[in-house]
Protein backbone atom coordinates (compact mmCIF):
# COMPACT_ATOMS: atom_id res chain seq x y z
CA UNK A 1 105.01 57.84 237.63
CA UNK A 2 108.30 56.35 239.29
CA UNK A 3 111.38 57.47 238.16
CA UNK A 4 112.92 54.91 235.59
CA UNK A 5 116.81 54.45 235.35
CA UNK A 6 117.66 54.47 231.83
CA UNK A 7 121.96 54.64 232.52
CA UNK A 8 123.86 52.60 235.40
CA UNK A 9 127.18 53.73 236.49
CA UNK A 10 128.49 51.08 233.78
CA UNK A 11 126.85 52.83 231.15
CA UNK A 12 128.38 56.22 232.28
CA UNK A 13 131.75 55.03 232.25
CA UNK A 14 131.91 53.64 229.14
CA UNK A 15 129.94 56.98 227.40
CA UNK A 16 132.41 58.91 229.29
CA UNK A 17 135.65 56.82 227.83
CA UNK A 18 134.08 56.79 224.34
CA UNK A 19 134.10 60.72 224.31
CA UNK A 20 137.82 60.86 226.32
CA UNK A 21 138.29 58.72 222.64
CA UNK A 22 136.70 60.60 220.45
CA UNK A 23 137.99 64.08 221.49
CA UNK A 24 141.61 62.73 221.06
CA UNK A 25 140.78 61.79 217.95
CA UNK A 26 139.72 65.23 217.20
CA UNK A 27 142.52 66.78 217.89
CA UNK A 28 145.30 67.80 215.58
CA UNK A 29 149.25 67.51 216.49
CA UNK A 30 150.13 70.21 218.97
CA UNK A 31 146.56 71.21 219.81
CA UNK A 32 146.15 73.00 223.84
CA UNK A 33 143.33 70.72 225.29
CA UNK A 34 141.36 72.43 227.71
CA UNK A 35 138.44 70.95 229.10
CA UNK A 36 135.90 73.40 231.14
CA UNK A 37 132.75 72.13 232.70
CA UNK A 38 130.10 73.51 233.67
CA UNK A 39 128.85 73.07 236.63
CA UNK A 40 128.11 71.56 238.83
CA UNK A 41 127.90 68.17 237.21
CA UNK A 42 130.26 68.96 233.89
CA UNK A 43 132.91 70.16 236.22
CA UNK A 44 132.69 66.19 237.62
CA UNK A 45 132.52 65.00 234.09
CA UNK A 46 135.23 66.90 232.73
CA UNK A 47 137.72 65.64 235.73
CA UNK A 48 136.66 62.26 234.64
CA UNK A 49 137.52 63.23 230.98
CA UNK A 50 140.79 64.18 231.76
CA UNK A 51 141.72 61.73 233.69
CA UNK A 52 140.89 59.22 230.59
CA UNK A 53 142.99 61.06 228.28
CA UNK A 54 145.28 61.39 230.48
CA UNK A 55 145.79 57.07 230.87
CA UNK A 56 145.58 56.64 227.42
CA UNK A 57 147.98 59.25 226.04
CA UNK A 58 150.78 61.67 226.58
CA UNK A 59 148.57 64.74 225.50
CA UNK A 60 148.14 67.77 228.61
CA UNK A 61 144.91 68.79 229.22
CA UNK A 62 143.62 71.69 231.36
CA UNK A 63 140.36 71.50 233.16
CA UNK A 64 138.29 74.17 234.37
CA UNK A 65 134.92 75.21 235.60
CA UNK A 66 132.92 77.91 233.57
CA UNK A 67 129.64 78.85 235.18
CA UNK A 68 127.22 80.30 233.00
CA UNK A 69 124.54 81.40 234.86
CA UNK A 70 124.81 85.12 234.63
CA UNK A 71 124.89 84.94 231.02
CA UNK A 72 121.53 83.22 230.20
CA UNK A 73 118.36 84.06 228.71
CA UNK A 74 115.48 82.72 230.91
CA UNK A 75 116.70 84.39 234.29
CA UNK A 76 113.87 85.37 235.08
CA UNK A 77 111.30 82.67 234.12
CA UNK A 78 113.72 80.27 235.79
CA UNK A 79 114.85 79.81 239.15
CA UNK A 80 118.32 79.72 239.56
CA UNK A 81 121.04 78.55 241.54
CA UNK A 82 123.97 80.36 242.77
CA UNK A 83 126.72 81.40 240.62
CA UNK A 84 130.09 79.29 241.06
CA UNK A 85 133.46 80.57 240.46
CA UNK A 86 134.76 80.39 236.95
CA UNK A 87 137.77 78.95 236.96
CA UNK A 88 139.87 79.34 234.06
CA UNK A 89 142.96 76.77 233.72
CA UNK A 90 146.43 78.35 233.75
CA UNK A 91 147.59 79.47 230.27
CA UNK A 92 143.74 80.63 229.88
CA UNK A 93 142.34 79.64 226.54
CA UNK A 94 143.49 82.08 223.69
CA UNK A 95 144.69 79.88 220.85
CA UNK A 96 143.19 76.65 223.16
CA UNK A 97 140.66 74.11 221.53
CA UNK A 98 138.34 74.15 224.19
CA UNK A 99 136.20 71.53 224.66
CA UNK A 100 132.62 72.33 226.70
CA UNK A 101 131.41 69.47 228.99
CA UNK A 102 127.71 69.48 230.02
CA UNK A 103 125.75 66.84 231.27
CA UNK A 104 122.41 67.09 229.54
CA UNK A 105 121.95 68.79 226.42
CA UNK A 106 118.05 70.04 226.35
CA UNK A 107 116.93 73.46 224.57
CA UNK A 108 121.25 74.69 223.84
CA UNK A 109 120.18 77.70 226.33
CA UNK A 110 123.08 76.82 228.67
CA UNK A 111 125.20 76.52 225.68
CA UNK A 112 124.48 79.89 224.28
CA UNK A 113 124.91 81.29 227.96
CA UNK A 114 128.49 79.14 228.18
CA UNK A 115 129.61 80.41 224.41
CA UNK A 116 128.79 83.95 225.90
CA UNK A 117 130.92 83.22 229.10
CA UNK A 118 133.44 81.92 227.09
CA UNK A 119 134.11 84.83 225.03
CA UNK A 120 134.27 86.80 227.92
CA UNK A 121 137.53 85.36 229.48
CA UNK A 122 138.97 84.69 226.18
CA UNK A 123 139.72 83.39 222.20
CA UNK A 124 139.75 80.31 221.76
CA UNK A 125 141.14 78.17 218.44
CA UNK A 126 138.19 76.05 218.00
CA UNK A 127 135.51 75.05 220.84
CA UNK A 128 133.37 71.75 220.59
CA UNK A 129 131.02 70.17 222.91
CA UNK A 130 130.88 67.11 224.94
CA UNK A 131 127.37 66.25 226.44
CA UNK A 132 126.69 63.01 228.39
CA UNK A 133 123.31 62.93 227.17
CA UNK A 134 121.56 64.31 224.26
CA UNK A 135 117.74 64.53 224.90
CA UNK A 136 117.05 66.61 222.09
CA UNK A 137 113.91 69.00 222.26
CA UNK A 138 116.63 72.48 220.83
CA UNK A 139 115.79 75.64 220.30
CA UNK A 140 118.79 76.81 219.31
CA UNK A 141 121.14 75.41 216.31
CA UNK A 142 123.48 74.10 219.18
CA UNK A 143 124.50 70.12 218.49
CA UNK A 144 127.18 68.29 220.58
CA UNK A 145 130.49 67.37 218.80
CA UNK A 146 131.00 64.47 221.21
CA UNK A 147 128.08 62.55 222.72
CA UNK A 148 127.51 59.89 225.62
CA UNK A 149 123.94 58.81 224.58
CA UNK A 150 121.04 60.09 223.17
CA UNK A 151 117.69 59.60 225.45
CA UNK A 152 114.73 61.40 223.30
CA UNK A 153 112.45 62.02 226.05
CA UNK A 154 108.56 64.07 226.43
CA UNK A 155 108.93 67.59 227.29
CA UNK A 156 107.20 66.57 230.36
CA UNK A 157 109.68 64.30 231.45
CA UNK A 158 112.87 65.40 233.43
CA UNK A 159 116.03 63.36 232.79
CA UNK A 160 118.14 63.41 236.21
CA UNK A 161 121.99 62.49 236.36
CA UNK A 162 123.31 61.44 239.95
CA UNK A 163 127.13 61.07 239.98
CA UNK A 164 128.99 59.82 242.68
CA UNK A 165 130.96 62.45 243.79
CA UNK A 166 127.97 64.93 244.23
CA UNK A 167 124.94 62.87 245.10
CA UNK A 168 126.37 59.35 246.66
CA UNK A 169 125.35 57.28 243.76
CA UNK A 170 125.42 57.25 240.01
CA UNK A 171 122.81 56.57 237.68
CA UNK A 172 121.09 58.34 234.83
CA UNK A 173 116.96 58.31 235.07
CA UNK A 174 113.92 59.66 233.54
CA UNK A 175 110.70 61.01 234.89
CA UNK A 176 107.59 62.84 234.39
CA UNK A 177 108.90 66.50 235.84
CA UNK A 178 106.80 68.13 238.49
CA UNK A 179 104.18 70.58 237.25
């Protein structure tokens, strides 16, 4: 079965400015935004965060990458790819509310792995995540704070997000994931 493309680049935008939104709202009066992605797409989506917050208010925000892979569960029932550099903002994120941008929220395994991560480069205040899509399907008692869109899917089915930047077009499909 055909991949079917459930997000255009429209869609993406406007998930992505809704969450920029919603995690100012969040925050309290002299909160430290950082924003760390993981990557390789949250690294893109956390840029594009930023630079939303950034055009609609005065508040800094710091934006990092925090890869996660050492730090998960299934390594080996999973192939992997390889690590990329953490890259922790200047200031670091003691005291920080930290915001964790992922782009597809499945099992929470990445999440546990990223929470691990976290904690080993430093405290944060308070940490929250941003997902563009929710597909549901946890195993974990991980839920996003700020959501694009929720896309319940089959476990059989792969959801696949192409952004610009990395793969020369941007769109947001589903499809019955190779056995």
């Amino acid at each position: 079965m055909p991949a079917r493309i459930v997000l255009q680049q429209a869609d993406i935008t406007r998930a992505l400015t809704r969450i920029s939104h919603e995690i100012l709202e969040s925050l309290r009066s002299g909160d430290d935004l950082v924003l760390l992605g993981i990557p390789t797409r949250g690294v893109v989506l956390a840029e594009r965060i930023a630079t939303v917050i950034r055009e609609v208010s005065d508040v800094p925000v710091a934006i990092g990458a925090l890869d996660v892979t050492m730090y998960r569960d299934d390594l080996d029932r999973n192939p992997t790819r390889a690590p990329s550099p953490t890259q922790v903002p200047p200031g670091g994120i003691d005291g920080k509310f930290v915001v964790l941008v992922d782009d597809v929220l499945y099992s929470g395994r990445t999440i546990r792995a990223a929470l691990d991560a976290l904690g080993a480069i430093g405290r944060p205040r308070v940490v929250r995540l941003a997902a563009l899509v929710d597909r549901g399907h946890r195993e974990l008692p991980i839920r996003p704070d700020f959501v694009g869109k929720n896309l319940p899917s089959a476990q059989t089915e792969r959801i696949n997000l192409h952004l610009e930047e990395i793969d020369g077009d941007e769109f947001v499909s589903i499809e019955e994931a190779a056995q």
